[in-house]
Protein backbone atom coordinates (compact mmCIF):
# COMPACT_ATOMS: atom_id res chain seq x y z
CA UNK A 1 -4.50 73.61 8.54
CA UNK A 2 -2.37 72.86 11.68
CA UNK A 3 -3.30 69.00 12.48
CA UNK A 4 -4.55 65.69 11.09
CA UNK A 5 -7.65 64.32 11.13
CA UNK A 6 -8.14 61.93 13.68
CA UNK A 7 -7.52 58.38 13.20
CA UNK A 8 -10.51 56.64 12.22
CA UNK A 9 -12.24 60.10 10.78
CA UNK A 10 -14.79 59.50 8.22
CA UNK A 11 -15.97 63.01 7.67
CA UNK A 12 -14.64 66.32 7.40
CA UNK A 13 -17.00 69.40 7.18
CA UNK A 14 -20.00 66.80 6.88
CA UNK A 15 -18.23 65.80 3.59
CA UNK A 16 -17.37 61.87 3.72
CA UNK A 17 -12.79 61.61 3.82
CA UNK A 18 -10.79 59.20 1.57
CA UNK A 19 -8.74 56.92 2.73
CA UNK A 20 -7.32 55.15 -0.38
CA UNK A 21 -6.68 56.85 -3.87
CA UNK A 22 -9.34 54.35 -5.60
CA UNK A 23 -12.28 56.36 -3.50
CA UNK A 24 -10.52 59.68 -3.55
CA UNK A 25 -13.33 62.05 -5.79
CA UNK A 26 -12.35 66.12 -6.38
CA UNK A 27 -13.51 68.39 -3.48
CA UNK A 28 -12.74 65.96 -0.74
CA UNK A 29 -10.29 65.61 2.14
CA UNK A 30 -7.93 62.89 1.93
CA UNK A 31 -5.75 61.10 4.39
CA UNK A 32 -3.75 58.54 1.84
CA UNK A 33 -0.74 56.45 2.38
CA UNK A 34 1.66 54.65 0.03
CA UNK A 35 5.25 54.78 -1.71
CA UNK A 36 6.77 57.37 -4.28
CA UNK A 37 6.88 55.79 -7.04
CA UNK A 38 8.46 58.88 -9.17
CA UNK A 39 9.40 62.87 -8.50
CA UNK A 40 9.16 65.22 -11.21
CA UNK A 41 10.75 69.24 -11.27
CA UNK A 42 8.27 71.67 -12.94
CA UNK A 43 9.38 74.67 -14.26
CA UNK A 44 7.48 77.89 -15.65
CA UNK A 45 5.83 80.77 -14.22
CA UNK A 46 4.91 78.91 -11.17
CA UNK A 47 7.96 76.35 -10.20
CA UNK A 48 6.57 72.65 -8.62
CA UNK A 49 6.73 69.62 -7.14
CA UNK A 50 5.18 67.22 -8.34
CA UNK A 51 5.47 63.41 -7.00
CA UNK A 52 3.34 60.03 -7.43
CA UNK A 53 2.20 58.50 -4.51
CA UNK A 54 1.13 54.72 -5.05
CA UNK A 55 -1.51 53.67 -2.15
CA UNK A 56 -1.91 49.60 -3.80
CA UNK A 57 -5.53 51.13 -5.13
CA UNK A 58 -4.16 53.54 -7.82
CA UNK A 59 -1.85 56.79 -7.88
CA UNK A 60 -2.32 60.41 -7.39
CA UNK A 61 0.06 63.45 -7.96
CA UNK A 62 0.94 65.32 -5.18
CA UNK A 63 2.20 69.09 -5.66
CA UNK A 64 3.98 71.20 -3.89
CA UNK A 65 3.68 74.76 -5.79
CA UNK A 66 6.28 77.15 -5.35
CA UNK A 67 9.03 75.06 -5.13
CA UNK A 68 11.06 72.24 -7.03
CA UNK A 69 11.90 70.09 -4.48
CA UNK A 70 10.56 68.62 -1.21
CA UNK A 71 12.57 67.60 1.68
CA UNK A 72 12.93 63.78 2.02
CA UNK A 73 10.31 63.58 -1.10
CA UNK A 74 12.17 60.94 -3.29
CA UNK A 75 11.52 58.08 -5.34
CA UNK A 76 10.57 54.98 -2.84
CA UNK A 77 10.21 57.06 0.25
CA UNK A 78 6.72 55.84 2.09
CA UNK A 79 4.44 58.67 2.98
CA UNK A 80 1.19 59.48 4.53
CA UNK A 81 -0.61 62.45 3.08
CA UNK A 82 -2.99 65.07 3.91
CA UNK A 83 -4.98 67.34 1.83
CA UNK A 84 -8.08 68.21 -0.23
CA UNK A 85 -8.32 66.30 -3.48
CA UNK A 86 -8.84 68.62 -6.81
CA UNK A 87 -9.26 67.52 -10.72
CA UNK A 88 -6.47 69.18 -12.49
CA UNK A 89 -7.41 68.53 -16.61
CA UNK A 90 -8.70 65.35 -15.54
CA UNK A 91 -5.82 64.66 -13.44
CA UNK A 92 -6.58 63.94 -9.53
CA UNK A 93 -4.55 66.09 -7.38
CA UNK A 94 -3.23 66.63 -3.39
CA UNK A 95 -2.05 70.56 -3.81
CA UNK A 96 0.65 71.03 -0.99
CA UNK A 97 -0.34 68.22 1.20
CA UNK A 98 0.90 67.95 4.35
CA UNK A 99 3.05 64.76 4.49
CA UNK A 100 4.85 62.81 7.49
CA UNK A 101 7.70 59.85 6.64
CA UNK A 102 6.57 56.20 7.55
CA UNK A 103 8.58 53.26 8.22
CA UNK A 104 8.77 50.88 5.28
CA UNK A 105 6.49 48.69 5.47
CA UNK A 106 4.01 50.18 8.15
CA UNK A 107 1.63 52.79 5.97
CA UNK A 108 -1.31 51.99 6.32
CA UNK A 109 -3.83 51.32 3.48
């Protein structure tokens, strides 16, 4: 995918999108925002990224497979993601979101 959804986009392939981690359900689009509240290596077969984003409604893991570490990706750092939300052993899961920076204080919710 080479662009965000529109601001203001409440469907994606006729499928309703999330916009906060508390209505975020497996097998839907997602556009969340929030703070890094921890960044963990993973190791193994397939090497990841693996980082909790904190929208205020609850927290979801976003991973980056293939690599350890992500650019900018750090604890505090306040992000707006992109991606498709998937159960992963009953954890919910962003797999390589795309991701811009925000301003402290200015993601929106």
């Amino acid at each position: 995918m080479t662009s965000w959804l529109p601001e203001g986009t409440s469907e994606w392939g006729g499928r309703p999108v999330a916009r906060t981690v508390a209505g975020a359900t497996p097998r839907q689009r997602a556009v969340l925002s929030g703070s890094v509240r921890a960044v963990h290596e993973k190791s193994g077969s397939v090497p990841a990224c693996d980082a909790l984003l904190d929208d205020g409604t609850g927290t979801i893991t976003l991973r980056w497979l293939g690599r350890t570490q992500v650019p900018g990706i750090s604890t505090g750092t306040s992000v707006t993601v992109e991606g498709t939300v998937v159960d992963q052993h009953g954890l919910l899961v962003l797999l390589n979101p795309m991701y811009r920076f925000e301003e402290h204080g200015r993601e929106e919710h």
